[in-house]
Protein backbone atom coordinates (compact mmCIF):
# COMPACT_ATOMS: atom_id res chain seq x y z
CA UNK A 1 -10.14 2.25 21.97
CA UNK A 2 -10.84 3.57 18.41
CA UNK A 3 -9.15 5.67 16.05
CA UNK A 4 -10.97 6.93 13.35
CA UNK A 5 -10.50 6.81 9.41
CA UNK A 6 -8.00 8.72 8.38
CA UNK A 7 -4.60 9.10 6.09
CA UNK A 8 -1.01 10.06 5.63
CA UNK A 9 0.31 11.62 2.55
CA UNK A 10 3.63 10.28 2.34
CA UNK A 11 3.70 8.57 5.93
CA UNK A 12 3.67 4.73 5.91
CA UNK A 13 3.30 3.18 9.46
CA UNK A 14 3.73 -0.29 11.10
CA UNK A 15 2.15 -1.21 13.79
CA UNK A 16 3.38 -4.41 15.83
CA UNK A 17 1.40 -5.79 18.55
CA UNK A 18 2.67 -8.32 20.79
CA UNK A 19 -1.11 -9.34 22.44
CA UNK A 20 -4.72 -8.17 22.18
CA UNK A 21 -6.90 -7.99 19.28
CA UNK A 22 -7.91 -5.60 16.73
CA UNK A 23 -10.46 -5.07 13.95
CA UNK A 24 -9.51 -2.64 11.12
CA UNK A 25 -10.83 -1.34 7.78
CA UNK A 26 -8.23 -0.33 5.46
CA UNK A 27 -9.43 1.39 2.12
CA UNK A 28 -13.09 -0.28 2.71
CA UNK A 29 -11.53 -3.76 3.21
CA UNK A 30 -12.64 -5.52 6.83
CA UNK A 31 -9.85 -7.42 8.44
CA UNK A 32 -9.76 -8.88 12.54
CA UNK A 33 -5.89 -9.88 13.63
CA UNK A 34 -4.69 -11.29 17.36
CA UNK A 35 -1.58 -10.10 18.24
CA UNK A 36 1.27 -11.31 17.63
CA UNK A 37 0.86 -9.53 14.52
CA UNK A 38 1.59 -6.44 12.10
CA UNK A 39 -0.16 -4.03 10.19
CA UNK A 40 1.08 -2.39 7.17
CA UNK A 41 -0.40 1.27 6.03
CA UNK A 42 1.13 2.51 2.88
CA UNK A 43 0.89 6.36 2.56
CA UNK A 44 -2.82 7.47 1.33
CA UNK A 45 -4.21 4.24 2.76
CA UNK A 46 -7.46 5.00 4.07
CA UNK A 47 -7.60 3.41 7.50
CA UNK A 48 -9.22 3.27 10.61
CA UNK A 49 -8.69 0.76 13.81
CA UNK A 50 -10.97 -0.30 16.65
CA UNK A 51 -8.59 -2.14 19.79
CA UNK A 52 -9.43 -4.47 22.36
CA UNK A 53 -8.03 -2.75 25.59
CA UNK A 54 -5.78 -5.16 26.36
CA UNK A 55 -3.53 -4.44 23.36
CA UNK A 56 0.33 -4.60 23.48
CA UNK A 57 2.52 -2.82 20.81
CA UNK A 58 4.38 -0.39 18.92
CA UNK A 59 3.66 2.28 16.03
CA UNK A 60 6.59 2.95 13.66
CA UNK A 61 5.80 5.96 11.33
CA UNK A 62 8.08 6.57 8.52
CA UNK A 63 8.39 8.64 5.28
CA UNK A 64 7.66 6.09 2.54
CA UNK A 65 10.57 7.86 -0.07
CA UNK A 66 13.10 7.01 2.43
CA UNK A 67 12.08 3.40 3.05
CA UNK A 68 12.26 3.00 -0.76
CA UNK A 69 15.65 4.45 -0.63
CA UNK A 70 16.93 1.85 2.10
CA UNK A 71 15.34 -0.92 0.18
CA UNK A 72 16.72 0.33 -3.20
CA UNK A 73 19.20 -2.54 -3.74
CA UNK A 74 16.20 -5.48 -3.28
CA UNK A 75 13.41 -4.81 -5.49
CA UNK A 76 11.84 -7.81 -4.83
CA UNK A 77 12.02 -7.17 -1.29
CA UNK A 78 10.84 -3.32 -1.52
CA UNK A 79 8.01 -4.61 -3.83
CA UNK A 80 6.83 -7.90 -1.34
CA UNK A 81 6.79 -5.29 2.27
CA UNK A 82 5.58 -1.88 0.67
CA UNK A 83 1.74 -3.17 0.77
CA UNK A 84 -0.55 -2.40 3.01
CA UNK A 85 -1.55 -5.75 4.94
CA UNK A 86 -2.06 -7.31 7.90
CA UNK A 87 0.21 -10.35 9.23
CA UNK A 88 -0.57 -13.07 11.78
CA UNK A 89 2.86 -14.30 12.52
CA UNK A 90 3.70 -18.50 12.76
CA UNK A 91 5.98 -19.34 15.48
CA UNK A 92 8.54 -19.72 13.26
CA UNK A 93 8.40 -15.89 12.38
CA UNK A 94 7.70 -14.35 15.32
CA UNK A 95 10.93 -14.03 17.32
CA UNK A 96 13.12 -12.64 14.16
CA UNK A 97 10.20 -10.36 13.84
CA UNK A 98 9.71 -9.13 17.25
CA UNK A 99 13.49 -9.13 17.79
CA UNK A 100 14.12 -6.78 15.05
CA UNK A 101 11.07 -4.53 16.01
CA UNK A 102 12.57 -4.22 19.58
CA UNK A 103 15.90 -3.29 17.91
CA UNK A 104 14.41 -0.44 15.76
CA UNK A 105 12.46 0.58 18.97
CA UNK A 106 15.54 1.02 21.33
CA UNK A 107 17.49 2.93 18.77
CA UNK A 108 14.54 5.44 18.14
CA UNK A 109 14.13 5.74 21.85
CA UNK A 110 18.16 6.19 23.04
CA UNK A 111 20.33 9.06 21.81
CA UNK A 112 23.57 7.03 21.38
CA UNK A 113 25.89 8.04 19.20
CA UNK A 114 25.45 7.57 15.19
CA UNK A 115 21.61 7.24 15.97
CA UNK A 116 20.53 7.87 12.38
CA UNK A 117 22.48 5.38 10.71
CA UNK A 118 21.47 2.68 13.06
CA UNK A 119 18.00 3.53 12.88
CA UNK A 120 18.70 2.86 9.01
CA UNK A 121 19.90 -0.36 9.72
CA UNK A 122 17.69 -1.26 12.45
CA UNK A 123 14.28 -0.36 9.62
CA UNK A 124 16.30 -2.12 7.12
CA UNK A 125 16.38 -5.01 9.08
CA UNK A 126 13.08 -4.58 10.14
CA UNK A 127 11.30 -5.20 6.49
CA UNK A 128 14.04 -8.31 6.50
CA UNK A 129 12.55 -9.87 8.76
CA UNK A 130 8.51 -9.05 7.53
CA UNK A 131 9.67 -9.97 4.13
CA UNK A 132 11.51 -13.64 5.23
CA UNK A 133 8.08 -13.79 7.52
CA UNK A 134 5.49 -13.73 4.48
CA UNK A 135 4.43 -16.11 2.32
CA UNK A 136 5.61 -16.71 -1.18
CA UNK A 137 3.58 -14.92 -3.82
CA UNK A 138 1.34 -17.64 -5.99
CA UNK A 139 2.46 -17.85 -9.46
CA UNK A 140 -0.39 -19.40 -12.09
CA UNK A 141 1.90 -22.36 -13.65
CA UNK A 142 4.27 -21.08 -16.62
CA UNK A 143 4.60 -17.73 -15.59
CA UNK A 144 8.19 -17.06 -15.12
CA UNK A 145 10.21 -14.74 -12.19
CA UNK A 146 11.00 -12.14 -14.90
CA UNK A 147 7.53 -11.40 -15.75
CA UNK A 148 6.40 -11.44 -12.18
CA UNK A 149 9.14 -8.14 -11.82
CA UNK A 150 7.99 -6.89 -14.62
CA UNK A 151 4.70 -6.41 -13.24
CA UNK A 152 6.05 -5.52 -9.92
CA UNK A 153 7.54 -2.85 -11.15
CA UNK A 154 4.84 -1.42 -13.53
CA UNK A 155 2.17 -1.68 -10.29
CA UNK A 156 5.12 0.31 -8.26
CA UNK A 157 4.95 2.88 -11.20
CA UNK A 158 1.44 3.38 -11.24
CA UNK A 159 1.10 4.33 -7.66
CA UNK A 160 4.22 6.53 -7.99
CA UNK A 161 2.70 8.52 -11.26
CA UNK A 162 -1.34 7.31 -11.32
CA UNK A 163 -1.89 10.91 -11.45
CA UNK A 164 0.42 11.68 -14.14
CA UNK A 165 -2.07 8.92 -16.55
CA UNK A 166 0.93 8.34 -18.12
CA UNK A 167 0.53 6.40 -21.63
CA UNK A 168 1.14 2.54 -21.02
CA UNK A 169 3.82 3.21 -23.69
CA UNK A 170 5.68 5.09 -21.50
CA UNK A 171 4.91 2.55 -18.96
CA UNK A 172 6.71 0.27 -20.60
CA UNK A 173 9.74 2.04 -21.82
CA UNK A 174 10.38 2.53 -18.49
CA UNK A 175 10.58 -1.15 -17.38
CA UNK A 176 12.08 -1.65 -20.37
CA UNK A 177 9.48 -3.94 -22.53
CA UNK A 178 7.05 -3.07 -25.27
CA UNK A 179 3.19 -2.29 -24.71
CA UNK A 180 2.60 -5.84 -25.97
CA UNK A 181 4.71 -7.36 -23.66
CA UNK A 182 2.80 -5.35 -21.14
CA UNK A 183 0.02 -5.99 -21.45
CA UNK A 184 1.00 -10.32 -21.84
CA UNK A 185 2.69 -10.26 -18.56
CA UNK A 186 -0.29 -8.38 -17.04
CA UNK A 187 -3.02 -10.58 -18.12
CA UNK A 188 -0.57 -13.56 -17.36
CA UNK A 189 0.00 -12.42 -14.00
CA UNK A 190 -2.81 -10.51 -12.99
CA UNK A 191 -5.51 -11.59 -15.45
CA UNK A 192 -6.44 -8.38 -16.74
CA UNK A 193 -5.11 -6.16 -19.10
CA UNK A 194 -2.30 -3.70 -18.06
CA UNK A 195 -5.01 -0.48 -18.50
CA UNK A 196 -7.04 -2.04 -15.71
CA UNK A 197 -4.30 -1.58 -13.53
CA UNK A 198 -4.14 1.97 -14.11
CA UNK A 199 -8.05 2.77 -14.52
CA UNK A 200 -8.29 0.69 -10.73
CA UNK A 201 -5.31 2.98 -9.42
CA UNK A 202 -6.73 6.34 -10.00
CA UNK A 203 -10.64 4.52 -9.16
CA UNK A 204 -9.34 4.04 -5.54
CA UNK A 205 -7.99 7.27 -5.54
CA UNK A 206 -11.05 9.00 -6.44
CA UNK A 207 -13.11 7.37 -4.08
CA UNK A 208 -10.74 7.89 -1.06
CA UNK A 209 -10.84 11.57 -2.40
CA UNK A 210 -14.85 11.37 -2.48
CA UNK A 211 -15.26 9.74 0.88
CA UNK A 212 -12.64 11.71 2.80
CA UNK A 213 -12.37 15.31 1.87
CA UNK A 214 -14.73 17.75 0.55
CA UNK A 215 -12.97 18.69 -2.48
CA UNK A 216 -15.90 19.12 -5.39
CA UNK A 217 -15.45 16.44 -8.07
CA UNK A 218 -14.23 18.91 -10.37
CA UNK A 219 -11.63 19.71 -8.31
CA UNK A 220 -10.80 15.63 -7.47
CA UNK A 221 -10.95 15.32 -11.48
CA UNK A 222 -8.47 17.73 -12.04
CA UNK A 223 -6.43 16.31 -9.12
CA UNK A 224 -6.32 13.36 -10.75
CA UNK A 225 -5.10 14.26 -14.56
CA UNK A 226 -8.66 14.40 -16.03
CA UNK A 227 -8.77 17.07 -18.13
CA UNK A 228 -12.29 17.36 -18.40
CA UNK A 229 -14.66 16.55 -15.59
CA UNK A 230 -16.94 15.50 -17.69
CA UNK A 231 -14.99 12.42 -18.34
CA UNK A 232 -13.91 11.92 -14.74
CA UNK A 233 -17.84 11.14 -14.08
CA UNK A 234 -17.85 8.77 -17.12
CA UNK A 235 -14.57 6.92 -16.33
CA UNK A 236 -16.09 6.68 -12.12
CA UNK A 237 -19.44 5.78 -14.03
CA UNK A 238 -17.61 2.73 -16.33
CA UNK A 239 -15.29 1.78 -13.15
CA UNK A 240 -18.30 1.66 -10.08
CA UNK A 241 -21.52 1.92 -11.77
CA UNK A 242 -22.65 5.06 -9.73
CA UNK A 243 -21.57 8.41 -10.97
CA UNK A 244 -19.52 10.56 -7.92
CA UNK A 245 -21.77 12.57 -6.05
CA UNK A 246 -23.93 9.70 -5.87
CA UNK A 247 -21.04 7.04 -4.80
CA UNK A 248 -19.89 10.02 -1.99
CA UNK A 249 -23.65 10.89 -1.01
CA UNK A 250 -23.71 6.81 -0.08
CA UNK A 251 -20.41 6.95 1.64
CA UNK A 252 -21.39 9.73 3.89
CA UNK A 253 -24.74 7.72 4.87
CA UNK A 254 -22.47 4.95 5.90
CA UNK A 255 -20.41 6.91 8.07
């Protein structure tokens, strides 16, 4: 069975499937998983899922503000599970995993008493166990843990206010560095500058706009905290090499 492209505003899901297999495009990426595995879908994830029929699993959907509240105390954590992704679990994973997604699954599914705070503990536990379950992050030699956060938490604060384009200067006071040190940890970390973060933040956001509603570009431009559509085209132009209505008018073809 297939379910079609589609997104959540604010929704983030997890799916867990115990056997089958299933082939997925998430915001134009291909992936192919056999169960056991999980998929992450952050909110405005563009994604769409084709199943074998012999699939086994469960769907979580939850309200990605309240996750982040749960998670508040481990940033580390909160910034390692809140990705969209898609996990084949080792044998050494698997039964913490599954055991905590059959815990959140009976609490959802009784009414006993002081439901909602053990469904809080029962998702808390639940990202636990994904987070324990996934690799550790690369780090290019000499980068240190501190500047890894730091750019943790600038990426969080880009997809929380992309459409704000706040100045990387605010960025930054935020976290609580200077632009230079910014942009060093970004380039250290990432490669690139920190701007590139932003411009490729509100470029995917543009083009899941473009592909998936029928908003006019001026409209998406505005949507976005352009100012002038004008330079929305440009900036698309710069980031893809096809202006908009081009980019969309090939999208559509491909659907």
């Amino acid at each position: 069975w297939e379910i079609k492209p589609h997104r959540h505003e604010a929704l983030l899901q997890v799916f867990w499937f115990e056997k089958g297999q299933v082939e997925m495009l998430i915001d134009g990426q291909a992936h192919a998983l056999r169960g056991p595995g999980v998929i992450l879908v952050m909110p405005l994830a563009v994604h769409g899922f084709r199943w074998t029929s012999d699939v086994k699993g469960i769907v979580f959907t939850m309200r990605e503000s309240h996750v982040r509240t749960l998670l508040a105390r481990d940033e580390s954590l909160r910034e390692r599970v809140l990705v969209s992704r898609c996990v084949q679990f080792a044998a050494a994973h698997r039964k913490a995993v599954k055991t905590a997604v059959e815990a959140l699954h009976e609490e959802q599914t009784q009414h006993a008493p002081w439901r909602a705070s053990a469904i809080d503990a029962a998702m808390t536990a639940l990202f636990v166990a994904l987070g324990r379950s996934l690799p550790e992050p690369a780090a290019s030699p000499g980068i240190g843990d501190r500047s890894v956060l730091h750019v943790q938490r600038f990426r969080a604060l880009v997809d929380e206010r992309f459409r704000e384009q706040p100045t990387l200067g605010q960025f930054a006071a935020e976290i609580g560095i200077t632009t230079t040190q910014l942009n060093r940890v970004c380039r250290a970390v990432l490669g690139h500058p920190a701007l590139a973060v932003l411009h490729a933040r509100l470029c995917l956001e543009a083009q899941r706009e473009l592909a998936y509603t029928t908003l006019s570009v001026k409209h998406i431009a505005y949507k976005l905290g352009f100012s002038d559509a004008g330079y929305f085209t440009r900036f698309f132009e710069r980031e893809t090499g096809h202006s908009p209505s081009t980019w969309r008018k090939e999208q559509l073809a491909r659907q």
